[in-house]
Protein backbone atom coordinates (compact mmCIF):
# COMPACT_ATOMS: atom_id res chain seq x y z
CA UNK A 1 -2.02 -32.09 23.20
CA UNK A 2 -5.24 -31.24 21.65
CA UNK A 3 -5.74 -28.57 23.67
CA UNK A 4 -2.78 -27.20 23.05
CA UNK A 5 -3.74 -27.26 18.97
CA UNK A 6 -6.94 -25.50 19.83
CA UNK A 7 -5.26 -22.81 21.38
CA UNK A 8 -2.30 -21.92 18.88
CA UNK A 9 -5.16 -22.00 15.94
CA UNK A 10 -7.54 -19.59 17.96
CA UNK A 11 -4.21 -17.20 18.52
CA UNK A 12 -3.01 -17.81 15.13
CA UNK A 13 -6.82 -16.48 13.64
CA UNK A 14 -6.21 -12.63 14.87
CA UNK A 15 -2.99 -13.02 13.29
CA UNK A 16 -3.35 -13.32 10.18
CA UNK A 17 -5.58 -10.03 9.87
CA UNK A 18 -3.03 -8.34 10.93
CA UNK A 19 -0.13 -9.76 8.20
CA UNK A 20 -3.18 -8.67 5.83
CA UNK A 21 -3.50 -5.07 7.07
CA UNK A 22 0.35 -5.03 6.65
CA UNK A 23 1.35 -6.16 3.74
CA UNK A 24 -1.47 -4.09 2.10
CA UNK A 25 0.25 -1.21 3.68
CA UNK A 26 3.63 -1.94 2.41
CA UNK A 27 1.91 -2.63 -1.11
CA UNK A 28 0.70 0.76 -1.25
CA UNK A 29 3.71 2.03 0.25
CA UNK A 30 5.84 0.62 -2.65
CA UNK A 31 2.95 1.90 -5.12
CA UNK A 32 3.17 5.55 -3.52
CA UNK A 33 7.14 5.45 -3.54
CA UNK A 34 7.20 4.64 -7.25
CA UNK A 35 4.87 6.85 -8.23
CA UNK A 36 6.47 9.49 -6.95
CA UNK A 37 10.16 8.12 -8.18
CA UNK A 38 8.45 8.31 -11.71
CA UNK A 39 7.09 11.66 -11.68
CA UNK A 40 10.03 13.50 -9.90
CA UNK A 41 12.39 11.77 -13.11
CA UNK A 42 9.21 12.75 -15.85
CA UNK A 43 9.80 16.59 -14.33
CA UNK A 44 13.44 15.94 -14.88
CA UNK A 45 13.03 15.39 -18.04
CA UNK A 46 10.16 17.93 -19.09
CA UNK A 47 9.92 20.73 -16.63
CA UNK A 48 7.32 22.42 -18.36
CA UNK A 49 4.65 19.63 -18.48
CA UNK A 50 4.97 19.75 -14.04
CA UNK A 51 1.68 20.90 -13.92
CA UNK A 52 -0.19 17.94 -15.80
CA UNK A 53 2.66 15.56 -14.14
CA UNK A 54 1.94 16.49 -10.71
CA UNK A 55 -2.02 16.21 -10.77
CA UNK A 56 -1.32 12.82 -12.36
CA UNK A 57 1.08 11.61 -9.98
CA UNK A 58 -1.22 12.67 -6.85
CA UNK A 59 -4.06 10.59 -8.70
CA UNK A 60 -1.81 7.50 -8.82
CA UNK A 61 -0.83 7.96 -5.10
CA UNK A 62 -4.31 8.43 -4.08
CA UNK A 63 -5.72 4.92 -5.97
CA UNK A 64 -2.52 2.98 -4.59
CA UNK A 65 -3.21 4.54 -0.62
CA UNK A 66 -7.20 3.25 -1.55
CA UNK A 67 -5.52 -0.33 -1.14
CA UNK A 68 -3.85 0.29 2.22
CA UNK A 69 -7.75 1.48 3.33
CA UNK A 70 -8.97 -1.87 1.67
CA UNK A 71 -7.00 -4.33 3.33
CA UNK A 72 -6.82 -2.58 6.44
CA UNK A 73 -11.06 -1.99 6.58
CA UNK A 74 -11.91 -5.25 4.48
């Protein structure tokens, strides 16, 4: 029965890297999505100010993809 324990903890240690690495992803999947949610309705609403909007907006996605790299490399 030991045995048994031994082995499910072992298995269960490269698991939990993985739920890591994936919920990191979806994090910054959700970030990226509502980022660009937000700045497709702030063009909506002022299409002149696209410009600024759109080099903000590719900022945000950028820092919310860095946390997909961090949990995945980290």
């Amino acid at each position: 029965m030991i045995e048994v324990l031994a082995q499910a903890s072992e298995q269960t240690s490269g698991i939990t890297g993985s739920i890591q690495a994936g919920l990191g992803c979806l994090g910054a999947a959700i970030g990226v999505g509502i980022v660009g949610m937000k700045a497709a309705e702030a063009v909506g609403r002022n299409p002149d100010a696209s410009g600024a909007i759109l080099v903000q907006s590719i900022i945000g996605m950028a820092l919310a993809e860095a946390v997909a790299f961090y949990s995945l490399f980290l």
